[in-house]
N, C-alpha and C. Protein backbone atom coordinates (compact mmCIF):
# COMPACT_ATOMS: atom_id res chain seq x y z
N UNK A 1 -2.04 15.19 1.91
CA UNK A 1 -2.69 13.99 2.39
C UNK A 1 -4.08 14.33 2.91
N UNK A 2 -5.04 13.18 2.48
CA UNK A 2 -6.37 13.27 3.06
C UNK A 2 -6.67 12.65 4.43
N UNK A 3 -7.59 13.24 5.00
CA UNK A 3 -7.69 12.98 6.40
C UNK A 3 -8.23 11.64 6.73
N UNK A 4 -9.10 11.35 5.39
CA UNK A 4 -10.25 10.50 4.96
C UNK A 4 -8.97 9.21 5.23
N UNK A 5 -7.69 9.58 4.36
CA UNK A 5 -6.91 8.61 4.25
C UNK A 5 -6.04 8.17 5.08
N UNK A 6 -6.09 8.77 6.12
CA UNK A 6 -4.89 8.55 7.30
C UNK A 6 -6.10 7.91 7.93
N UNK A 7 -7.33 8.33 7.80
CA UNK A 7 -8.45 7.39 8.84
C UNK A 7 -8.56 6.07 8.43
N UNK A 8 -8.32 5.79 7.08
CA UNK A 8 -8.06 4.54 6.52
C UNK A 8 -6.66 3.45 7.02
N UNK A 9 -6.36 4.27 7.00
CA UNK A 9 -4.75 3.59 7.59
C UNK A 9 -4.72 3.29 8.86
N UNK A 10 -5.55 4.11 9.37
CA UNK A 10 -5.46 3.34 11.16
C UNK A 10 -6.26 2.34 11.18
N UNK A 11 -7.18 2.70 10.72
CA UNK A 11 -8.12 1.38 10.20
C UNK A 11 -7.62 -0.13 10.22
N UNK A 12 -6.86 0.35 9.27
CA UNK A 12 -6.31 -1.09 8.37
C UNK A 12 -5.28 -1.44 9.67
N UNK A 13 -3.96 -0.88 9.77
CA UNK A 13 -3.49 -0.94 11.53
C UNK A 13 -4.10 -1.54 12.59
N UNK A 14 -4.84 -0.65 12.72
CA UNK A 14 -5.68 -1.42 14.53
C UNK A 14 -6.19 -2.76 14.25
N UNK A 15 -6.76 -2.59 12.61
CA UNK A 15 -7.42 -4.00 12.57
C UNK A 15 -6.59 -5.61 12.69
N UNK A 16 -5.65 -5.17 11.86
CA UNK A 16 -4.27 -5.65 11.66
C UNK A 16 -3.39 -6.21 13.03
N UNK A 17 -3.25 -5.53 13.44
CA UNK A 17 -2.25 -5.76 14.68
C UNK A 17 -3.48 -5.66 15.51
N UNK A 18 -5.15 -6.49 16.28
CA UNK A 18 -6.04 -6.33 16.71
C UNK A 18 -6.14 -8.27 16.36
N UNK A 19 -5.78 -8.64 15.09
CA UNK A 19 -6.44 -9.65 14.84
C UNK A 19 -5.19 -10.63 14.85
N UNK A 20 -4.37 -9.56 14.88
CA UNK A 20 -2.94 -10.90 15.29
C UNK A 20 -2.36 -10.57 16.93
N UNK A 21 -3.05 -10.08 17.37
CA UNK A 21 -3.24 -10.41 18.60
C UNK A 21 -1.73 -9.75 19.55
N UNK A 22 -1.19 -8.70 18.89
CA UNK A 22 -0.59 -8.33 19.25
C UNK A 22 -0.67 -6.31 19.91
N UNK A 23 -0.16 -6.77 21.15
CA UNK A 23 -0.50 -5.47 21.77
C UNK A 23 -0.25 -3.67 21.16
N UNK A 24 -0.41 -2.49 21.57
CA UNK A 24 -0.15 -1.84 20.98
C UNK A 24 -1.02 -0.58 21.09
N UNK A 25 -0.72 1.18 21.09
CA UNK A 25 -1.49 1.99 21.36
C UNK A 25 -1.08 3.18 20.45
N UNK A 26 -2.17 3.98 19.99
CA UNK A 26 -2.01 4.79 18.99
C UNK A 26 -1.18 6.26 19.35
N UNK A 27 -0.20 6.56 19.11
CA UNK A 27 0.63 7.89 19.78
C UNK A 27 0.50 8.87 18.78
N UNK A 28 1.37 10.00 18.88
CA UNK A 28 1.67 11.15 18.21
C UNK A 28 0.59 11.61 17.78
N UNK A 29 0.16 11.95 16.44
CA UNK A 29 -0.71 13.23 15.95
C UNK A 29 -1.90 12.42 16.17
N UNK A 30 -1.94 11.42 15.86
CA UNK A 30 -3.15 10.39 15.43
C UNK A 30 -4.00 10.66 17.09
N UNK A 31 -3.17 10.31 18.01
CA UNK A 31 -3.35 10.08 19.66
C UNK A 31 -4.29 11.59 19.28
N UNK A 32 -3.50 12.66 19.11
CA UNK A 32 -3.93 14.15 19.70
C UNK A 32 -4.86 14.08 19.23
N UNK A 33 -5.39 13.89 17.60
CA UNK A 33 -6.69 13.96 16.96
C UNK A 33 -7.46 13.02 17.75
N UNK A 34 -7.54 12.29 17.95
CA UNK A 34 -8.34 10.96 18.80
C UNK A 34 -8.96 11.71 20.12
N UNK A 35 -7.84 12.56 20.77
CA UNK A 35 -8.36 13.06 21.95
C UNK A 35 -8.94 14.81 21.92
N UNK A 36 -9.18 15.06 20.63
CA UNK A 36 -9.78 16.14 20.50
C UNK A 36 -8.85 17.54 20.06
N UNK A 37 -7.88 17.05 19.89
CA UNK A 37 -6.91 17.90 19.15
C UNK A 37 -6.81 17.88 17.67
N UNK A 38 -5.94 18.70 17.14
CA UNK A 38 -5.76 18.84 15.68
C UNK A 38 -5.37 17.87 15.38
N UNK A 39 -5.34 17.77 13.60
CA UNK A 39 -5.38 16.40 12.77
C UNK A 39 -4.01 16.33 13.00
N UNK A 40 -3.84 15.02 12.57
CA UNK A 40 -2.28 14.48 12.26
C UNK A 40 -2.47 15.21 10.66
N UNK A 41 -0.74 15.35 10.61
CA UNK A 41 -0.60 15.62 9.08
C UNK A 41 0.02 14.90 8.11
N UNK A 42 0.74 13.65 8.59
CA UNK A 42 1.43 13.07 8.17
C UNK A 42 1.53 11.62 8.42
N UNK A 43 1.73 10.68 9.12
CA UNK A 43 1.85 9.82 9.63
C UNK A 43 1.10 9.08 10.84
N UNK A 44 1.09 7.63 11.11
CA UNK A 44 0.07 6.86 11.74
C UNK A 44 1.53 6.42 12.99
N UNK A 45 1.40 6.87 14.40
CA UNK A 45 2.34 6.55 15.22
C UNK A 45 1.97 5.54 16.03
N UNK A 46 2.49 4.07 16.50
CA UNK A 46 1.99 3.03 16.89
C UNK A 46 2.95 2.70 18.09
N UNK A 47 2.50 2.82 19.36
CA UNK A 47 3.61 2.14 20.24
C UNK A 47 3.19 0.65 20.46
N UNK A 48 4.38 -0.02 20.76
CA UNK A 48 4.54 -1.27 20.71
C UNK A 48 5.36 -1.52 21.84
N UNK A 49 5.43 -3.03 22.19
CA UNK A 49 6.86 -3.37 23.05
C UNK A 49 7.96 -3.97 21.53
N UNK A 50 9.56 -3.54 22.10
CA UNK A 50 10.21 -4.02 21.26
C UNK A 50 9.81 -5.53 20.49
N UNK A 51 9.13 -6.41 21.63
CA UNK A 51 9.65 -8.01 21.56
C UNK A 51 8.66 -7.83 20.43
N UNK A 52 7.38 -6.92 19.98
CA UNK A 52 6.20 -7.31 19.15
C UNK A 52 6.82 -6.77 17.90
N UNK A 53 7.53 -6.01 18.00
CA UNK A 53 8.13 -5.38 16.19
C UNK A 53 7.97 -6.03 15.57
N UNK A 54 8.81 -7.07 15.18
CA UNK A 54 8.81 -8.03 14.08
C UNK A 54 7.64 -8.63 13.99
N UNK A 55 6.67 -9.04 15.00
CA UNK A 55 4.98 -9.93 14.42
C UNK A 55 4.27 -8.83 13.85
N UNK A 56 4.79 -7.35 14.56
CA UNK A 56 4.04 -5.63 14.05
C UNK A 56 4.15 -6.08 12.61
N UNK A 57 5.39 -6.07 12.39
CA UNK A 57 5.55 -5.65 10.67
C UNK A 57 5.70 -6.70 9.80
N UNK A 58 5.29 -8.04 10.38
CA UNK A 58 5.60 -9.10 9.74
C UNK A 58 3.45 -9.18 9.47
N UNK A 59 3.18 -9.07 10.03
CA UNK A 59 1.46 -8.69 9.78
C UNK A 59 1.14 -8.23 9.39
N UNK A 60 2.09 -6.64 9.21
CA UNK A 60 0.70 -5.33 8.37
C UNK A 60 2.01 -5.81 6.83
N UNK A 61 2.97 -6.43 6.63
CA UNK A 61 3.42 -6.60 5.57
C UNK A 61 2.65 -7.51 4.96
N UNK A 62 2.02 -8.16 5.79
CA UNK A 62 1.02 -9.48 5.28
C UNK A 62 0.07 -8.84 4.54
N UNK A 63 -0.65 -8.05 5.11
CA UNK A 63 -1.92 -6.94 4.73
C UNK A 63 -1.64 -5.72 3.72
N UNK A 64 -0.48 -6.26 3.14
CA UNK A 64 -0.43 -5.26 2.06
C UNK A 64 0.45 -4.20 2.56
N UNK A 65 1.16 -3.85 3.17
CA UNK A 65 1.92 -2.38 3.15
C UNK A 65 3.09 -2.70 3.17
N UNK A 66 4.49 -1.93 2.76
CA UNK A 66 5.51 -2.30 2.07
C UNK A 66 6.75 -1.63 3.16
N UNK A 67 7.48 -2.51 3.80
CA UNK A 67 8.40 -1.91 4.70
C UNK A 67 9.65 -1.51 4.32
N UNK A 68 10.02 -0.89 5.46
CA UNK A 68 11.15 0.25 5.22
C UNK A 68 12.15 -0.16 6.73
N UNK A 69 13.08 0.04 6.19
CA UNK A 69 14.50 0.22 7.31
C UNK A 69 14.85 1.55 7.52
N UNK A 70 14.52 1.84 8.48
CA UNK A 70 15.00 3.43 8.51
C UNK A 70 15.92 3.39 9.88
N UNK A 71 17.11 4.56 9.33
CA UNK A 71 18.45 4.38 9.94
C UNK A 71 18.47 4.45 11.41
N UNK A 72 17.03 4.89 12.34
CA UNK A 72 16.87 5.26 13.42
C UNK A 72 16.82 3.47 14.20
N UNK A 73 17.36 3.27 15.30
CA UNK A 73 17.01 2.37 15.80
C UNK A 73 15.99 2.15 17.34
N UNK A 74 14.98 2.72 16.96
CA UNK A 74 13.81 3.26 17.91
C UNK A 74 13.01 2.65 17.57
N UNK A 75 12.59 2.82 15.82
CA UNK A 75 11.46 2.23 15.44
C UNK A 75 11.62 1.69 14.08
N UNK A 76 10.83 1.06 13.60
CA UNK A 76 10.99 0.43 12.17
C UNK A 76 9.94 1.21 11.40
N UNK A 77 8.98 1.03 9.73
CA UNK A 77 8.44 1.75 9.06
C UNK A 77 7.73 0.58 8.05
N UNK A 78 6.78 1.01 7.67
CA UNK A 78 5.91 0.54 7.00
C UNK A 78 4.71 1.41 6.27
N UNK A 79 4.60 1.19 5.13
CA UNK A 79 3.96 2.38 3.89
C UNK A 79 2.96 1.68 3.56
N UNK A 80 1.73 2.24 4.00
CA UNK A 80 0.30 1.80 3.57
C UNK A 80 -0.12 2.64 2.20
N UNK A 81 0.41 2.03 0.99
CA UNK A 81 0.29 3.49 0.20
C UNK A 81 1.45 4.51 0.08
N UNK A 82 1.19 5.88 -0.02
CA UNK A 82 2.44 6.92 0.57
C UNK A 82 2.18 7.17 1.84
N UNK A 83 1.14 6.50 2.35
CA UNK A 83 1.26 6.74 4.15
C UNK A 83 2.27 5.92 5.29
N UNK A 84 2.63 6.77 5.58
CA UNK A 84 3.91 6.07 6.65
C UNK A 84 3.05 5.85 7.84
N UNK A 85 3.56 4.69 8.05
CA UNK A 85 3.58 4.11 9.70
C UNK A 85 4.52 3.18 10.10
N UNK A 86 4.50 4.65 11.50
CA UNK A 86 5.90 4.22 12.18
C UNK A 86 5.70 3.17 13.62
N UNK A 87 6.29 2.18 13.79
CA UNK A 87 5.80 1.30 14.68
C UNK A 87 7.68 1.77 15.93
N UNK A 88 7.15 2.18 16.41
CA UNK A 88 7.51 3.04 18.36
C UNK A 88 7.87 1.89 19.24
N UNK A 89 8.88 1.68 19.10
CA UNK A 89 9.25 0.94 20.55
C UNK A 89 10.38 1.12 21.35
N UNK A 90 10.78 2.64 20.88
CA UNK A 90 11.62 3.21 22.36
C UNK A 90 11.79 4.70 22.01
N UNK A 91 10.40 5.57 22.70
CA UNK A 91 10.36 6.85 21.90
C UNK A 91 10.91 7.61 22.74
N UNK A 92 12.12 8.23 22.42
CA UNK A 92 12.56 9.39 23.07
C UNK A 92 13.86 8.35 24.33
N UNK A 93 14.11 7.26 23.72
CA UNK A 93 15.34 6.72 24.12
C UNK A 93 14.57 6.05 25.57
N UNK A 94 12.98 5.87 26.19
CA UNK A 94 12.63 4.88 26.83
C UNK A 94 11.65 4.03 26.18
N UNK A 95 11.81 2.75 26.81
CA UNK A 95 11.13 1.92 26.06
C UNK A 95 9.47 1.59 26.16
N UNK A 96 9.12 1.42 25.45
CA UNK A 96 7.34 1.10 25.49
C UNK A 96 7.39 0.20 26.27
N UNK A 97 6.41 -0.37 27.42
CA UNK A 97 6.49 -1.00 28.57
C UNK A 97 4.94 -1.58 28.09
N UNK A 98 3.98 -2.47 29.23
CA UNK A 98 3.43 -3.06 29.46
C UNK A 98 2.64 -1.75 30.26
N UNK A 99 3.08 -0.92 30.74
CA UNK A 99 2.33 -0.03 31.98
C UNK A 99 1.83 0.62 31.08
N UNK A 100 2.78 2.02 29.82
CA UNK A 100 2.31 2.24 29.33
C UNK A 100 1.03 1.56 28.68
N UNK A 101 1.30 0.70 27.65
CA UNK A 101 0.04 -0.25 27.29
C UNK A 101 -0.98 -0.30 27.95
N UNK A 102 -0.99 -0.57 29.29
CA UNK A 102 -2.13 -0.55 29.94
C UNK A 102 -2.71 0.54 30.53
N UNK A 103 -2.41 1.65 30.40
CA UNK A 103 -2.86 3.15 30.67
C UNK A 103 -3.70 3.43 29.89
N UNK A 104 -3.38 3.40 28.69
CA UNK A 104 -3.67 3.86 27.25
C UNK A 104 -5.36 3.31 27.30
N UNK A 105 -6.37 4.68 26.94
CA UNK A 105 -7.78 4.27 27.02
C UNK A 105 -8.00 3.98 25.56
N UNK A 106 -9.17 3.22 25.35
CA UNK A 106 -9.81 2.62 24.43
C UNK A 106 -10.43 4.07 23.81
N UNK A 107 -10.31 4.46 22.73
CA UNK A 107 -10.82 6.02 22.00
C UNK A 107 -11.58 5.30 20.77
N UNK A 108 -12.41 6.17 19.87
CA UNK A 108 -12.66 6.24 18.48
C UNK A 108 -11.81 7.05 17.85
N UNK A 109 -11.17 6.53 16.75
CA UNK A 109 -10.39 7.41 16.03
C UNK A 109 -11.05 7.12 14.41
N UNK A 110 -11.68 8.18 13.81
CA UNK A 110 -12.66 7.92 12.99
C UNK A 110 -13.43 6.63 12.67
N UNK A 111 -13.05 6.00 12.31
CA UNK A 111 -13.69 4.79 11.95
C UNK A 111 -13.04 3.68 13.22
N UNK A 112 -12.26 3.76 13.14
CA UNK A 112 -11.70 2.51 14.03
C UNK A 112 -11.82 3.06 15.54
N UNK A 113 -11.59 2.09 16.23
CA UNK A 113 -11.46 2.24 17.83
C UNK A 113 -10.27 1.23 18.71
N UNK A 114 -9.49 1.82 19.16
CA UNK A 114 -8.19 1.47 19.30
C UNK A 114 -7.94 2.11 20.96
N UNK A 115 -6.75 1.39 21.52
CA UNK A 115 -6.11 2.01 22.47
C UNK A 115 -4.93 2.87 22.46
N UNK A 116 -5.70 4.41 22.83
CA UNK A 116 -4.73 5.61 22.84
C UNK A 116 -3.88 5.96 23.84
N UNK A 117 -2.45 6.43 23.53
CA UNK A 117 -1.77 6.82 24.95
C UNK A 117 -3.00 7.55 26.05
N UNK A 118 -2.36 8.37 26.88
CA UNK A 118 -3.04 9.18 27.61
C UNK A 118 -2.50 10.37 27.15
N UNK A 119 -3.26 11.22 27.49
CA UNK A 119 -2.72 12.92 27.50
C UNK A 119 -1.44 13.04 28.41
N UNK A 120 -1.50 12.56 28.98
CA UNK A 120 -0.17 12.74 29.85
C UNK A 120 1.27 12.10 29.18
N UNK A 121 0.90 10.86 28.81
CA UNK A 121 2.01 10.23 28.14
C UNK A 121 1.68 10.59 26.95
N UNK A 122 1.23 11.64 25.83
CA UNK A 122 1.27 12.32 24.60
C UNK A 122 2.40 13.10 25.28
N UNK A 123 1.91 14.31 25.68
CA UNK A 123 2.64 15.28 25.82
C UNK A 123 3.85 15.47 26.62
N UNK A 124 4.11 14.04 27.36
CA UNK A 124 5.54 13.62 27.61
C UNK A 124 6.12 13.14 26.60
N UNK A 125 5.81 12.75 25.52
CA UNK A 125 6.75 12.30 24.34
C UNK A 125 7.19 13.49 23.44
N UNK A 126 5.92 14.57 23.38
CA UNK A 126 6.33 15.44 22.25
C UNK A 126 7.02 16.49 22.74
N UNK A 127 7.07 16.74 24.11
CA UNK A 127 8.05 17.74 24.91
C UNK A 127 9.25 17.27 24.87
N UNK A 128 9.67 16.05 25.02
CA UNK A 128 10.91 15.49 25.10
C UNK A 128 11.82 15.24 23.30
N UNK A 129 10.41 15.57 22.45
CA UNK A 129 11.44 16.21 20.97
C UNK A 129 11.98 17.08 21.01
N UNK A 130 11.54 18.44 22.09
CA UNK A 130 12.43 19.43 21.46
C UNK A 130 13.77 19.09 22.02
N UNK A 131 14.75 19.91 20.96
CA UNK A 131 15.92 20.29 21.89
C UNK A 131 16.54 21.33 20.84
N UNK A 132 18.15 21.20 20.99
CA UNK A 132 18.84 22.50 20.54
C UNK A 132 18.24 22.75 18.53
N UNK A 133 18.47 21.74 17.88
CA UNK A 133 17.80 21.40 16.55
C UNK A 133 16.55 21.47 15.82
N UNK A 134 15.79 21.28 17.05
CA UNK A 134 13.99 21.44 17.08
C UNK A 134 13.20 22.25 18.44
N UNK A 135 13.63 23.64 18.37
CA UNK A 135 12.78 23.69 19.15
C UNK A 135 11.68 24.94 18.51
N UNK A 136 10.70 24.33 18.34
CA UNK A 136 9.61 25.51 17.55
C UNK A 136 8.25 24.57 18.64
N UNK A 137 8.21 25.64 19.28
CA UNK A 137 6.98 25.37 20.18
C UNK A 137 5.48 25.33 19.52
N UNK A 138 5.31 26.21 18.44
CA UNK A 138 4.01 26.49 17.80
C UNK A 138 3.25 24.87 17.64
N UNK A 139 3.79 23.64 17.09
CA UNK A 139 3.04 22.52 16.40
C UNK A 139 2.41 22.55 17.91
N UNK A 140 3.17 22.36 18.89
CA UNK A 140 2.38 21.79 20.67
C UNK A 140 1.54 22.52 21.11
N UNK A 141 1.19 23.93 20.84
CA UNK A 141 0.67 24.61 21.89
C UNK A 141 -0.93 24.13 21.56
N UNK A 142 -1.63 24.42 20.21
CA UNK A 142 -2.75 23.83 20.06
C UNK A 142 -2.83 22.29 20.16
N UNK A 143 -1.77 21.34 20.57
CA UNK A 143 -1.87 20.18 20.75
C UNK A 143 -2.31 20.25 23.05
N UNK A 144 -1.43 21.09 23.62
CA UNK A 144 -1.50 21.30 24.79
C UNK A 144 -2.74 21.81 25.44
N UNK A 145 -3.28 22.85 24.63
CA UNK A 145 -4.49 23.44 24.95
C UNK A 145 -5.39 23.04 24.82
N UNK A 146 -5.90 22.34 23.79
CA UNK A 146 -6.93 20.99 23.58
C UNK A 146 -6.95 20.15 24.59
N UNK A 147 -5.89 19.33 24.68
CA UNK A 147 -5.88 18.50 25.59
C UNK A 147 -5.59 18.84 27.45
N UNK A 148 -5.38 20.02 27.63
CA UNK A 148 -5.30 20.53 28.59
C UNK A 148 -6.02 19.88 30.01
N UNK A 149 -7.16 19.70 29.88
CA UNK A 149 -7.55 19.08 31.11
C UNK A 149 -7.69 16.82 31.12
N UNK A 150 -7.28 16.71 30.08
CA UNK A 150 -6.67 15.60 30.09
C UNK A 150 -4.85 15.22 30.77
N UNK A 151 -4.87 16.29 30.75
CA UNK A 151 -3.01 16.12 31.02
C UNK A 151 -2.41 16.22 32.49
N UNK A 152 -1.70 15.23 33.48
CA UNK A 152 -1.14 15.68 34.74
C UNK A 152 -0.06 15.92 34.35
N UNK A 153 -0.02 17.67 34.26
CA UNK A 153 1.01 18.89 34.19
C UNK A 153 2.17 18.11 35.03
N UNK A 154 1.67 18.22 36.26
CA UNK A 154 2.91 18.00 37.30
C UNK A 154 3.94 16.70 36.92
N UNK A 155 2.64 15.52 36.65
CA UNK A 155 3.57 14.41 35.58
C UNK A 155 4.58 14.89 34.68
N UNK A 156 4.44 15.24 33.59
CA UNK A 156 5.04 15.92 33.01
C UNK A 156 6.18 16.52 33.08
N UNK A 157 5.82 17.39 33.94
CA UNK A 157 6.72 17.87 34.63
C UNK A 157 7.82 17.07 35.03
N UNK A 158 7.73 16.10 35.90
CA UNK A 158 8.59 15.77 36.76
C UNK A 158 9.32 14.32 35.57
N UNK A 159 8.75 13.92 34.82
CA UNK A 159 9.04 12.88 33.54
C UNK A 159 9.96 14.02 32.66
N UNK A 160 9.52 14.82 32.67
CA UNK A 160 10.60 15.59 31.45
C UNK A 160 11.70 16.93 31.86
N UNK A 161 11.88 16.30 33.66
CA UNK A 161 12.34 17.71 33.85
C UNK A 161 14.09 17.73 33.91
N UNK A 162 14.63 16.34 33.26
CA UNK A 162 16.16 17.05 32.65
C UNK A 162 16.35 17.60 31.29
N UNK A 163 15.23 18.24 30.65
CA UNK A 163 15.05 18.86 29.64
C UNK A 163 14.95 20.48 29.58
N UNK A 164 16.27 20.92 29.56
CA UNK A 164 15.64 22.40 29.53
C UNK A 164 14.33 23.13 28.53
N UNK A 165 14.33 22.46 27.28
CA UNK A 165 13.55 22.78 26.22
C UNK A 165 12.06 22.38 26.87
N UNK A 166 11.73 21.44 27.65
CA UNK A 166 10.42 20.78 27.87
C UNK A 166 10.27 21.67 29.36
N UNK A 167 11.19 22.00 29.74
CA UNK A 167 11.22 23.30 31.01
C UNK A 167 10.70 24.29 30.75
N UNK A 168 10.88 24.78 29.35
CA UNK A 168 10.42 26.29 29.03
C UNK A 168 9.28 26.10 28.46
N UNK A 169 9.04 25.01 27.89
CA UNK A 169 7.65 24.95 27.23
C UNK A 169 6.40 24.85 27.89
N UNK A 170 6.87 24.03 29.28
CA UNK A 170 6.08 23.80 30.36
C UNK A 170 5.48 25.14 31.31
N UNK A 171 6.73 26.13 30.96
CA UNK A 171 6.69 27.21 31.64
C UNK A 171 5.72 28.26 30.68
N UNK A 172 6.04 28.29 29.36
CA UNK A 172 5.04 28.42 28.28
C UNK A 172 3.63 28.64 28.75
N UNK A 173 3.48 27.44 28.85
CA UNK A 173 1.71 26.83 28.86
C UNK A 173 1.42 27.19 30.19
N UNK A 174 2.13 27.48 31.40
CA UNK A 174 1.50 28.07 32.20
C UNK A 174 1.46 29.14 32.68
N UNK A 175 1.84 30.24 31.62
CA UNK A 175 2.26 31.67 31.72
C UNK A 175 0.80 31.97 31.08
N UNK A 176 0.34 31.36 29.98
CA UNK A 176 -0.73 31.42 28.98
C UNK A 176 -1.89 31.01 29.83
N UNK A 177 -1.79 30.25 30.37
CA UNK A 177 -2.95 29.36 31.47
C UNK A 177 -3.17 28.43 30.41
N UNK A 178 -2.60 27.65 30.01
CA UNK A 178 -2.97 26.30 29.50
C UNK A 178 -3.16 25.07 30.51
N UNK A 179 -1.52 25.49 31.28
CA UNK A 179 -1.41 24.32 32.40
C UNK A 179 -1.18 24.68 33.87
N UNK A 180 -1.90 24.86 34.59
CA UNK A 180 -1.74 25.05 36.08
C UNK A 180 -0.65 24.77 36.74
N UNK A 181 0.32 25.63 37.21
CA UNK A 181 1.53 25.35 38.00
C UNK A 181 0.89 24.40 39.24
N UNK A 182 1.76 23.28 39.88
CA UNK A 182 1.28 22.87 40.81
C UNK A 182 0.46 21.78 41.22
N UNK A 183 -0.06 21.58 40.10
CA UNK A 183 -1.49 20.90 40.49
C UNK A 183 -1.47 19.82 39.36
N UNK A 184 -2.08 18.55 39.89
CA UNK A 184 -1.87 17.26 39.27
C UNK A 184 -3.73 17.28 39.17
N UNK A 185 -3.88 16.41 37.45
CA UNK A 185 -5.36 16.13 37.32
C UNK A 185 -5.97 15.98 38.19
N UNK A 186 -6.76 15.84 38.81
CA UNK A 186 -7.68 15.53 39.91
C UNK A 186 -7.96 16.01 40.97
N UNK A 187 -6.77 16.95 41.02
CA UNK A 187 -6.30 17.83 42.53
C UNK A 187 -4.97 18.25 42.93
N UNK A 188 -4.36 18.83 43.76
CA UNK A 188 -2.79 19.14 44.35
C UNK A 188 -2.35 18.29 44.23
N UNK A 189 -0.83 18.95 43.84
CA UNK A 189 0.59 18.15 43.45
C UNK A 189 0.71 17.53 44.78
């Protein structure tokens, strides 16, 4: 996949769900690239509140992209092309809220300009993938280190800490000095 073309797809997305007036913020790889991290490689991640799913995909189906039922009941799917986008409305078994939504800063993400999680709520979602099945730390660490002084560690921390896997990873990044034991953005925990 071209990069050119996933920039197209958010495009068409933000514009999409922007003009039908329904809320919504750009997550996963797309988020990290947006905030100065590595590219996405695969897919366009969209959080939503549940109640907007159906106007989500009843709009970008309007606009041309062809949906999918996929067996997960978190999120639904929609193919701009062979590009997947996944529309997020309960990642990691909590639900997309209104708070989130309103955290999430206004970024450029190549062409388009959209509202991105935060660094903090990125890297609380992608810590809370690992577990016994997935745990390969390598995709996060250049996602962590990039974004490093965007991120309250201690948040994190304390959002993902019945996770042993997001325990060690946390412990990871601050063995390396990615993430400061202790200390929340701005100043002491």
């Amino acid at each position: 996949m071209r990069e050119e073309d996933l920039l197209h797809t958010i495009t068409r997305v933000v514009n999409t769900l922007r003009h039908n007036g329904i809320r919504f913020a750009i997550g996963g790889g797309c988020a990290a690239y947006a905030r100065g991290g590595p590219p996405s490689e695969h897919d366009v991640d969209v959080f939503l509140r549940e109640s907007d799913v159906a106007a989500a995909r009843t709009a970008l189906v309007e606009a041309g992209m062809v949906p999918m039922d996929p067996p997960e009941d978190w999120l639904t799917k929609v193919y701009d092309g062979e590009l997947l986008v996944d529309l997020i409305f309960s990642p990691n078994g909590r639900p997309v809220d209104d708070e989130l939504l309103d955290r999430a800063e206004t970024m450029r993400i190549g062409p388009a300009v959209a509202p991105v999680v935060t660094g903090t709520d990125l890297l609380v979602d992608k810590v809370l993938v690992l577990g016994p099945h997935r745990c390969d730390f390598t995709p996060l660490l250049p996602i962590a280190r990039e974004l490093r002084e965007q991120v309250d560690w201690a948040e994190v921390a304390e959002r993902t800490a019945e996770s042993p896997y997001a325990r060690a990873f946390l412990n990871l990044v601050r063995e390396l000095g990615v993430a400061e034991s202790g200390t929340r953005k701005g100043g002491p925990a």
